[in-house]
C-alpha atoms as a PDB file:
ATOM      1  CA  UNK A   1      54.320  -5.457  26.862  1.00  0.00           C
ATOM      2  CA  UNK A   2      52.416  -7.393  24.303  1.00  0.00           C
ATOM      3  CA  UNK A   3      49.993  -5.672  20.940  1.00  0.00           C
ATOM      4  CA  UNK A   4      46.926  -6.077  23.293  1.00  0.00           C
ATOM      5  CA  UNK A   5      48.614  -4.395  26.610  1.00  0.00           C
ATOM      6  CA  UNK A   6      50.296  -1.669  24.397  1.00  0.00           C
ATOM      7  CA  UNK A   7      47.021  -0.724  22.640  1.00  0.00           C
ATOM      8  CA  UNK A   8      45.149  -0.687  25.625  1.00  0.00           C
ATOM      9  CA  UNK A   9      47.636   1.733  26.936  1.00  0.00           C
ATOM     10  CA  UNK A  10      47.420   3.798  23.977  1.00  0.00           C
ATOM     11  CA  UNK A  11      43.532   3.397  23.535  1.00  0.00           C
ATOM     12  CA  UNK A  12      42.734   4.388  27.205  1.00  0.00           C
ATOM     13  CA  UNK A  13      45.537   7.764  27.194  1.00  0.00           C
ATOM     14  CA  UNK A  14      43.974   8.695  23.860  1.00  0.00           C
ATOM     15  CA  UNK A  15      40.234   8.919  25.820  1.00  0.00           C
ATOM     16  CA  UNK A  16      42.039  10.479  28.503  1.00  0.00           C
ATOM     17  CA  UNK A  17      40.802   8.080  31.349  1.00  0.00           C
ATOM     18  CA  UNK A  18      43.131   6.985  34.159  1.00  0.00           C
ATOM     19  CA  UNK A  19      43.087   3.376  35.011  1.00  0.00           C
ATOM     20  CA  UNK A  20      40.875   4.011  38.242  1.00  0.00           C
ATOM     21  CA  UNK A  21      38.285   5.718  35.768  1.00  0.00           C
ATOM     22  CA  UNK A  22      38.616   2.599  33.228  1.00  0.00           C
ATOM     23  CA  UNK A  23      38.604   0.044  36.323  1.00  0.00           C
ATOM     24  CA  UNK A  24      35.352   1.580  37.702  1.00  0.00           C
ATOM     25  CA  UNK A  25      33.271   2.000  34.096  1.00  0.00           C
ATOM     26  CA  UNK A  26      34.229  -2.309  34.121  1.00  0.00           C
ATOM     27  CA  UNK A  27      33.301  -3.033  37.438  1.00  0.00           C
ATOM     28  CA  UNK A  28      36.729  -4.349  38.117  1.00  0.00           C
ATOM     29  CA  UNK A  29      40.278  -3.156  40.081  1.00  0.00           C
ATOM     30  CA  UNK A  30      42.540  -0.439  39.506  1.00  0.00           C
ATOM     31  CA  UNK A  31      45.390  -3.640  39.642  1.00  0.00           C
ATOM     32  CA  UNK A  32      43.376  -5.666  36.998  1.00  0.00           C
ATOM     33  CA  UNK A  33      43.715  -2.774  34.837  1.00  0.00           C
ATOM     34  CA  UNK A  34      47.248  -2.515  35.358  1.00  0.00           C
ATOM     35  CA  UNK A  35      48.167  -5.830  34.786  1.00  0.00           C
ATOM     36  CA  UNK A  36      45.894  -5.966  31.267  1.00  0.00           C
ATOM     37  CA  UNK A  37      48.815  -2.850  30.556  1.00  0.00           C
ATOM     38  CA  UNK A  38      51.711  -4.520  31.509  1.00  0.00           C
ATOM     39  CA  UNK A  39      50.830  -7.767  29.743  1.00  0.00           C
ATOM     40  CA  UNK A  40      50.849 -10.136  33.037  1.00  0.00           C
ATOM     41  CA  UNK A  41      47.128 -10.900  31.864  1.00  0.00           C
ATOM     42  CA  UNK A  42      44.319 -11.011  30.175  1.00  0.00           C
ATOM     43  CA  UNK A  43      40.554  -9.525  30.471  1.00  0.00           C
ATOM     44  CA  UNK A  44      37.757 -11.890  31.089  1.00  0.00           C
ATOM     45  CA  UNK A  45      36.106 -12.422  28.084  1.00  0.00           C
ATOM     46  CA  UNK A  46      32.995 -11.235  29.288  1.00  0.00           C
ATOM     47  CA  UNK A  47      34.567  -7.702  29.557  1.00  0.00           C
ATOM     48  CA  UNK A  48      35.704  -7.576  26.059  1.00  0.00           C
ATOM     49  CA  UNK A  49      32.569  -6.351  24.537  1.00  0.00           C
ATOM     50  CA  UNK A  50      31.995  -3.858  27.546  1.00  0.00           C
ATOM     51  CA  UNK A  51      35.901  -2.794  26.814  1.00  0.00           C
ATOM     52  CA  UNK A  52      35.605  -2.544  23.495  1.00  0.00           C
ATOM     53  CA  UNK A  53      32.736  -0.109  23.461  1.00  0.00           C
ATOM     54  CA  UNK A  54      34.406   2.343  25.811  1.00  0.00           C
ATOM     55  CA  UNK A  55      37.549   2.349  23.990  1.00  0.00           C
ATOM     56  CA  UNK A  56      35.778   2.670  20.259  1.00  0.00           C
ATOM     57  CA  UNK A  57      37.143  -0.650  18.669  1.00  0.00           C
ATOM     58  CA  UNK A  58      35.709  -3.724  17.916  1.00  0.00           C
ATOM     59  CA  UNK A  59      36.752  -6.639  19.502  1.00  0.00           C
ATOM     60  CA  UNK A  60      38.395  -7.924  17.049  1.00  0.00           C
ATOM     61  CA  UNK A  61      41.085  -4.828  16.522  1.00  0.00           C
ATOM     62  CA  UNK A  62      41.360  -4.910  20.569  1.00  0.00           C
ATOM     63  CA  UNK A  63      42.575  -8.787  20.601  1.00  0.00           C
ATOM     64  CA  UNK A  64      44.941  -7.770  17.925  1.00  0.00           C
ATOM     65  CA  UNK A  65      46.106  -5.005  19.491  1.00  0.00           C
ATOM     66  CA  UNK A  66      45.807  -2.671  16.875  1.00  0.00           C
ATOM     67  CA  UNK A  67      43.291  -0.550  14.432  1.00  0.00           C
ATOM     68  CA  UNK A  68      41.873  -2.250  11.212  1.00  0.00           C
ATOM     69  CA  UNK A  69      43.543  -0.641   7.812  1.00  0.00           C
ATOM     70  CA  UNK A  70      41.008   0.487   5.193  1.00  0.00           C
ATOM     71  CA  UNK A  71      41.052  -2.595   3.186  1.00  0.00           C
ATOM     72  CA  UNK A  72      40.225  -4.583   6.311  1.00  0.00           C
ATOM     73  CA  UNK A  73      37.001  -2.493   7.194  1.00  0.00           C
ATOM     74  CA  UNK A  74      36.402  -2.344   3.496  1.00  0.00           C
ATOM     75  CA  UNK A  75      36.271  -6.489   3.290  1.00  0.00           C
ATOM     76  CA  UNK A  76      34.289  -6.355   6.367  1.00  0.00           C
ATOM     77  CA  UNK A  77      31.567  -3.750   4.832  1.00  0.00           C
ATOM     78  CA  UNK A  78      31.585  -6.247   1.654  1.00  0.00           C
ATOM     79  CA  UNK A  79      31.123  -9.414   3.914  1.00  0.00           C
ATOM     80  CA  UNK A  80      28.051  -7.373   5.806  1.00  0.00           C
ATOM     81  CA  UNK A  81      26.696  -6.550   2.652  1.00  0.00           C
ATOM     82  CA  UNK A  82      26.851 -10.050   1.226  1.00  0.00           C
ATOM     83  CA  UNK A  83      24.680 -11.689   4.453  1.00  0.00           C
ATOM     84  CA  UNK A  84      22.286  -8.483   3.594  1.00  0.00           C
ATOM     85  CA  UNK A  85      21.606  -9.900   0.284  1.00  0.00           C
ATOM     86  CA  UNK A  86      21.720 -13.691   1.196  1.00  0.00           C
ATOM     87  CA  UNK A  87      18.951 -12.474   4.212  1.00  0.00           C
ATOM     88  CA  UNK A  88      16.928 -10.618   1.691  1.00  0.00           C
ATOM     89  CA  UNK A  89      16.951 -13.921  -0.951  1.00  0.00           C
ATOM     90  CA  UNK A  90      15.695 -15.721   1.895  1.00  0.00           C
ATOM     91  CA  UNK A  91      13.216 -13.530   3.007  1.00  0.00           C
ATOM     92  CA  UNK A  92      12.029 -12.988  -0.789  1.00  0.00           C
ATOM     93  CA  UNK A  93      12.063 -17.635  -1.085  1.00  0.00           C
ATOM     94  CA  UNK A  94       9.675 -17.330   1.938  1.00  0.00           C
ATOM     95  CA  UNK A  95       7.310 -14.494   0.801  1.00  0.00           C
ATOM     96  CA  UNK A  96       7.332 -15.763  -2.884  1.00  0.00           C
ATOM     97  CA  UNK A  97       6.947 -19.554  -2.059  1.00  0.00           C
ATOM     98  CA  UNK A  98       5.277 -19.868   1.206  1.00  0.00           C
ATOM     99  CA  UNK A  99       3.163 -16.713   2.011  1.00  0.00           C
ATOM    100  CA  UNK A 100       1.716 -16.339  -1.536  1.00  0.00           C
ATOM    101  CA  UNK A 101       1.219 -19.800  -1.945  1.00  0.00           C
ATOM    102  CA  UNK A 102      -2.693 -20.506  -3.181  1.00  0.00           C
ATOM    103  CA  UNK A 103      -3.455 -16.836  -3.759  1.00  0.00           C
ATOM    104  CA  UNK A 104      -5.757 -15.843  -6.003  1.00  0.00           C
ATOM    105  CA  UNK A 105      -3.445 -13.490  -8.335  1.00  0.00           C
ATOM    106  CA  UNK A 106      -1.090 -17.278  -8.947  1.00  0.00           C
ATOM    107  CA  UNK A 107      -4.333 -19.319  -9.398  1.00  0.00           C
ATOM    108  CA  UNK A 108      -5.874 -19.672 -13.040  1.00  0.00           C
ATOM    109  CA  UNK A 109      -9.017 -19.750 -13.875  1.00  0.00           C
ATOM    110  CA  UNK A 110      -9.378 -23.917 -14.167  1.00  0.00           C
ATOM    111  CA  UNK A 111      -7.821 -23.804 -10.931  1.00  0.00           C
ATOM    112  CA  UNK A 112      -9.868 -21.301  -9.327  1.00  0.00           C
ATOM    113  CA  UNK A 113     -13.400 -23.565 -10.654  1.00  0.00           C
ATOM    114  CA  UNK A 114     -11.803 -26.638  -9.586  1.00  0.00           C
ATOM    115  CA  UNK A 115     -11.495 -25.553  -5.940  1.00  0.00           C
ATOM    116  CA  UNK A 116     -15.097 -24.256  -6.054  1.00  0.00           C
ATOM    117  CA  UNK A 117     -16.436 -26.965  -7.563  1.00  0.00           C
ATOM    118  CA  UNK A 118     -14.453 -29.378  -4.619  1.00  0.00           C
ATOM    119  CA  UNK A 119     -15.937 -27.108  -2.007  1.00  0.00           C
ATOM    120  CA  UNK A 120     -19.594 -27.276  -2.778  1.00  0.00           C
ATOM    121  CA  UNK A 121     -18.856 -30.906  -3.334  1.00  0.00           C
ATOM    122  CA  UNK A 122     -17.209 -31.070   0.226  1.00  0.00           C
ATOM    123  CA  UNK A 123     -19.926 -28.922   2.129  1.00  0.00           C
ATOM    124  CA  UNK A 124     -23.235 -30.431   0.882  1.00  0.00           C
ATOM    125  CA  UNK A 125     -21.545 -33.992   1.601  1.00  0.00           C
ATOM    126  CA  UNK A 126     -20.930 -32.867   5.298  1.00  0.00           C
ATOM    127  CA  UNK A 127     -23.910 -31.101   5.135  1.00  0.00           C
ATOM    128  CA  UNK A 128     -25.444 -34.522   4.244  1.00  0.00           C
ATOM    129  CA  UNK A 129     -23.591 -36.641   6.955  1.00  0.00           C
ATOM    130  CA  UNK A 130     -24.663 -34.172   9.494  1.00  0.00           C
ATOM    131  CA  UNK A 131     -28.236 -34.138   8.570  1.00  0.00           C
ATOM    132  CA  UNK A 132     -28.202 -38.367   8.459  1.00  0.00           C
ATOM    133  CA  UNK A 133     -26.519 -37.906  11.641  1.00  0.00           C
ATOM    134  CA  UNK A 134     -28.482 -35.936  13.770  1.00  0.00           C
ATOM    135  CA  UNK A 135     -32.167 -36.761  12.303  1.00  0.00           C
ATOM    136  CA  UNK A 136     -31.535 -40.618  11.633  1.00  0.00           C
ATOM    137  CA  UNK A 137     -28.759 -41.282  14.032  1.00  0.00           C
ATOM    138  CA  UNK A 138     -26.731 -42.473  11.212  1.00  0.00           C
ATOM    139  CA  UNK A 139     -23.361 -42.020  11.923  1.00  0.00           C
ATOM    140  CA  UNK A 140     -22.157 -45.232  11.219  1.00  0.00           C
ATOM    141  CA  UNK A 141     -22.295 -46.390   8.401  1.00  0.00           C
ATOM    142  CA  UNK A 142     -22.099 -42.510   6.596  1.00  0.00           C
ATOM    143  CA  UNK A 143     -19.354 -41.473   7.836  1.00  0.00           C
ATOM    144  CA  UNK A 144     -17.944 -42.557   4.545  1.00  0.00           C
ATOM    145  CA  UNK A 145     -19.281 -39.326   2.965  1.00  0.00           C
ATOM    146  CA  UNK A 146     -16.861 -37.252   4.218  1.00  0.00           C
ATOM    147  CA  UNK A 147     -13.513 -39.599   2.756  1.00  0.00           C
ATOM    148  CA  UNK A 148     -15.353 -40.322  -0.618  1.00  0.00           C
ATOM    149  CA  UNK A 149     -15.919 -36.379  -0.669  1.00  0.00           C
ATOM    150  CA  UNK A 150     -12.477 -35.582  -0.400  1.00  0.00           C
ATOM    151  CA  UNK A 151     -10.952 -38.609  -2.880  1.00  0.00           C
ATOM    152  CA  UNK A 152     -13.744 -37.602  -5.127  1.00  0.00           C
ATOM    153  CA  UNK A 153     -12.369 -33.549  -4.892  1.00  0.00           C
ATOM    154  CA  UNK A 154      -8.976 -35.578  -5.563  1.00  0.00           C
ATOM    155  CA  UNK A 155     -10.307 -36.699  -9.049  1.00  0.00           C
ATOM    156  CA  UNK A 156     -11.648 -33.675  -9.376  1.00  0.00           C
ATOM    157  CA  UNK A 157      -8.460 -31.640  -9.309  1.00  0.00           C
ATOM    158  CA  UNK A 158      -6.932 -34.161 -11.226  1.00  0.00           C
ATOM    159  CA  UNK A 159      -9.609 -33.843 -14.107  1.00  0.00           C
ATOM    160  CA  UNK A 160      -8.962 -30.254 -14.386  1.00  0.00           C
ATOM    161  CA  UNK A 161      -4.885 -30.254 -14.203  1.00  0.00           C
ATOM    162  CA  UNK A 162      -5.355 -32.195 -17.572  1.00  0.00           C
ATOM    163  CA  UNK A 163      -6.873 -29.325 -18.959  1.00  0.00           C
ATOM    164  CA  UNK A 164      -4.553 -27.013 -17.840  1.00  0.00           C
ATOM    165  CA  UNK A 165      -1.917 -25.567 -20.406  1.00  0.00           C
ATOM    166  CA  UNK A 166       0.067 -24.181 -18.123  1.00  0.00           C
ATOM    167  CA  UNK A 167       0.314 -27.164 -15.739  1.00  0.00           C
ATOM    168  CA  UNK A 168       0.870 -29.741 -18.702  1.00  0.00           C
ATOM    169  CA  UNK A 169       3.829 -27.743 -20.512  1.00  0.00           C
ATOM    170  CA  UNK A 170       5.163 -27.340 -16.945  1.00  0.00           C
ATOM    171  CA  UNK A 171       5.290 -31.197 -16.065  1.00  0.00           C
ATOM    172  CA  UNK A 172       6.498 -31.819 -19.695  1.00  0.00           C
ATOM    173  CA  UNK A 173       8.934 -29.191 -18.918  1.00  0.00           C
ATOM    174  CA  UNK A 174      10.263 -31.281 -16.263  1.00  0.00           C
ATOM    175  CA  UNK A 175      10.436 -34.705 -18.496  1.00  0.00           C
ATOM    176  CA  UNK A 176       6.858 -35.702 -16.871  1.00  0.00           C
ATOM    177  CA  UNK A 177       4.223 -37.275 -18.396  1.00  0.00           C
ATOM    178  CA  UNK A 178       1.132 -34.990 -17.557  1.00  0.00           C
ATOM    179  CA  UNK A 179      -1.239 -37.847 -18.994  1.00  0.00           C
ATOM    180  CA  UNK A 180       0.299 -40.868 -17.488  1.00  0.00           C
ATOM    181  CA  UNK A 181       0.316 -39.229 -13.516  1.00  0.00           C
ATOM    182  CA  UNK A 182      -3.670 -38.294 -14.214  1.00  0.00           C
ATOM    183  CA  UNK A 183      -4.538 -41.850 -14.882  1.00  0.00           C
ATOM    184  CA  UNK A 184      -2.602 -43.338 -11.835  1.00  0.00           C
ATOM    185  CA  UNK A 185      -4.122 -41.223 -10.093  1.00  0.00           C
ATOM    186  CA  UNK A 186      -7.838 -41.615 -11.621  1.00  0.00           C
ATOM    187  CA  UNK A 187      -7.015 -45.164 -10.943  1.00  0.00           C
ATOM    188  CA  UNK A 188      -6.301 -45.432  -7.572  1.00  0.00           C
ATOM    189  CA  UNK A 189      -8.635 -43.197  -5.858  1.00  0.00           C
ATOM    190  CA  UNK A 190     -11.068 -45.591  -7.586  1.00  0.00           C
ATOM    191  CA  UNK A 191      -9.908 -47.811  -5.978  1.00  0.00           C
ATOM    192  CA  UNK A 192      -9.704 -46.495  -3.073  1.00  0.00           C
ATOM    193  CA  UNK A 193     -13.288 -45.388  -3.391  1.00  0.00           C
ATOM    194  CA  UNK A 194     -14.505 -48.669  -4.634  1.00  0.00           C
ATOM    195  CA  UNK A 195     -12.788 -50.457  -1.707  1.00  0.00           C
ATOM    196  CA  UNK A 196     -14.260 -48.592   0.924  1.00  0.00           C
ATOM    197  CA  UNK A 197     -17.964 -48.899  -0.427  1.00  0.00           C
ATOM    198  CA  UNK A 198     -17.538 -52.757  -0.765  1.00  0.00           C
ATOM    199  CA  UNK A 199     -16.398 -52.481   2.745  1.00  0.00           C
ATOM    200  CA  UNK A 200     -18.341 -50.008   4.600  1.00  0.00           C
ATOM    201  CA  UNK A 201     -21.713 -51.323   3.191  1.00  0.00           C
ATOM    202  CA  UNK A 202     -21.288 -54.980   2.557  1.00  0.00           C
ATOM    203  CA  UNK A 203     -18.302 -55.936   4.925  1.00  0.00           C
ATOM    204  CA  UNK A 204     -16.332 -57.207   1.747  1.00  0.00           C
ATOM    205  CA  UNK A 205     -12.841 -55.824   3.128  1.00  0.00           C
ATOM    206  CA  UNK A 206     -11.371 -59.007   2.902  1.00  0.00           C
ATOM    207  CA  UNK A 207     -10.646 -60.228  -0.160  1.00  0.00           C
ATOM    208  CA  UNK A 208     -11.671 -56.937  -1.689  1.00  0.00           C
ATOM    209  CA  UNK A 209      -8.041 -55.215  -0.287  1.00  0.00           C
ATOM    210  CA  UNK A 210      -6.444 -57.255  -3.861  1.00  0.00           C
ATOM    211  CA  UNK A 211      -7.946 -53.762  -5.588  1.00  0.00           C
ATOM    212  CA  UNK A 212      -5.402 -51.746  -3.934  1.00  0.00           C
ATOM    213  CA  UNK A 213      -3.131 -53.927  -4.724  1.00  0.00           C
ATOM    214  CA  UNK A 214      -4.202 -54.050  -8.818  1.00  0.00           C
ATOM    215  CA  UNK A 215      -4.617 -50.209  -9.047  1.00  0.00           C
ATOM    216  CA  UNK A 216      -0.694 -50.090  -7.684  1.00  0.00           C
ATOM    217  CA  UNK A 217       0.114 -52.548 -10.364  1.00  0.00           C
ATOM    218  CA  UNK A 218      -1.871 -51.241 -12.725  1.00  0.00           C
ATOM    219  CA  UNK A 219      -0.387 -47.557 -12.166  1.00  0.00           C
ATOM    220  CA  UNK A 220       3.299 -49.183 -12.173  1.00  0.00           C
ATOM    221  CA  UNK A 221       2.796 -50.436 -15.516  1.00  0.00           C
ATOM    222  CA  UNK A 222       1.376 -47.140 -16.882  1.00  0.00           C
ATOM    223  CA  UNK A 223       4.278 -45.292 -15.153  1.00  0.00           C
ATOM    224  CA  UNK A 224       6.609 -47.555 -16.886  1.00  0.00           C
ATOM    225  CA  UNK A 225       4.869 -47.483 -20.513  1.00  0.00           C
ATOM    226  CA  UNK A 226       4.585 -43.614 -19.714  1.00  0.00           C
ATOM    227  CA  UNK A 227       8.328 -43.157 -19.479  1.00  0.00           C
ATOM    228  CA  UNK A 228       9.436 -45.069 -23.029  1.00  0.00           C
ATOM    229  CA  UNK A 229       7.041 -43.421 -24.294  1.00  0.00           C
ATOM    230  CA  UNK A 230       8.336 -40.633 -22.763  1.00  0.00           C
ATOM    231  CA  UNK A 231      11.961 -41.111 -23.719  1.00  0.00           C
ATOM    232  CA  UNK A 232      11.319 -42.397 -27.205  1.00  0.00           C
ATOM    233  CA  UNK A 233       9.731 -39.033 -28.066  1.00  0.00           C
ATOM    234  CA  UNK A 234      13.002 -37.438 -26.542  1.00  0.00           C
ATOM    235  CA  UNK A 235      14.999 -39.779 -28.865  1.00  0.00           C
ATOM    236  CA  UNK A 236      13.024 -38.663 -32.552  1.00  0.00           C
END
């Protein structure tokens, strides 16, 4: 007899069962159990767990065909207990990073104006656009209240990041330029915002699209001035 057939023999006398009892608690044949004892073959592997269970091993000391030592169960406690604490880091990443994300105990006070100030600036231009809307029938062409609200919240929030301690020393922290970033992006939602007027209102699209074009140049060149700069102060 192999490990597994002998400690299946052994296993199954020390529960006191008789191969017809095992057999019937599987669902299987007095003559499959026999043959699992004599080593002339193997359990289905979707009777292991099943086996396992009745017999009070795990799997794993059942295909071996014999009882863990103490170090073995020891390492396996350890290995538990290390996915434990890689599960709770994960769960702690998602709670800390996702589910408190814009609350109001992580938001300072510059922050907490700046998104009031976007949504009254948000609300009375849909407000607006509705009212045009439904009492004028002027739905085209003011529809553009609702994208110049929101680029104009953009400037906004950038207006009031410059302000912000915290959020300066942390982009300097990271070898940013807090400055430079605010004026690329001053720059091209002004343009942005300039483009769409020209074209909404006076059908100047074309060849009015070059200012997207010039506020991506002009932001490219800032962004490169930004990081000598940057670097030379590194350098003194």
């Amino acid at each position: 007899m192999n490990n597994f057939a002998d400690f299946l023999y052994t296993l199954r006398k020390e529960k006191g069962m008789t191969q017809a009892e095992l057999a019937e608690l599987l669902g299987v044949t007095n003559k499959a159990v026999s043959k699992w004892e004599t080593g002339e073959a193997m359990p289905e592997t979707s009777l292991l767990l099943p086996l396992s269970r009745i017999l009070g091993v795990s799997v794993d000391e059942l295909l071996a065909g014999k009882r863990d030592s103490q170090d073995d169960i020891a390492s396996r406690e350890d290995k538990i207990k290390d996915e434990d604490k890689d599960d709770d880091v994960i769960e702690e990443y998602i709670k800390s990073h996702l589910f408190k994300r814009g609350k109001d105990d992580e938001k300072t006070l510059l922050d907490k104006i700046s998104a009031l100030v976007c949504t009254c600036i948000f609300s009375i231009g849909l407000l607006t656009y509705l009212i045009l809307g439904a009492v004028g029938d002027l739905w085209t062409p003011y529809w553009i209240i609702i994208p110049l609200c929101a680029l104009s919240c953009g400037i906004i929030g950038i207006l009031f990041d410059i302000f912000n301690k915290a959020k300066r020393a942390q982009k300097i922290k990271r070898g940013e330029n807090p400055y430079i970033g605010a004026i690329c992006g001053i720059v091209m939602i002004t343009c942005i915002i300039t483009y769409l007027i020209l074209g909404v209102f006076f059908s100047l699209w074309h060849p009015f699209w070059i200012l997207l074009v010039a506020g991506a140049f002009v932001c490219s060149v800032a962004g490169i001035i930004g990081g000598i700069v940057s670097n030379k102060t590194k350098l003194d």
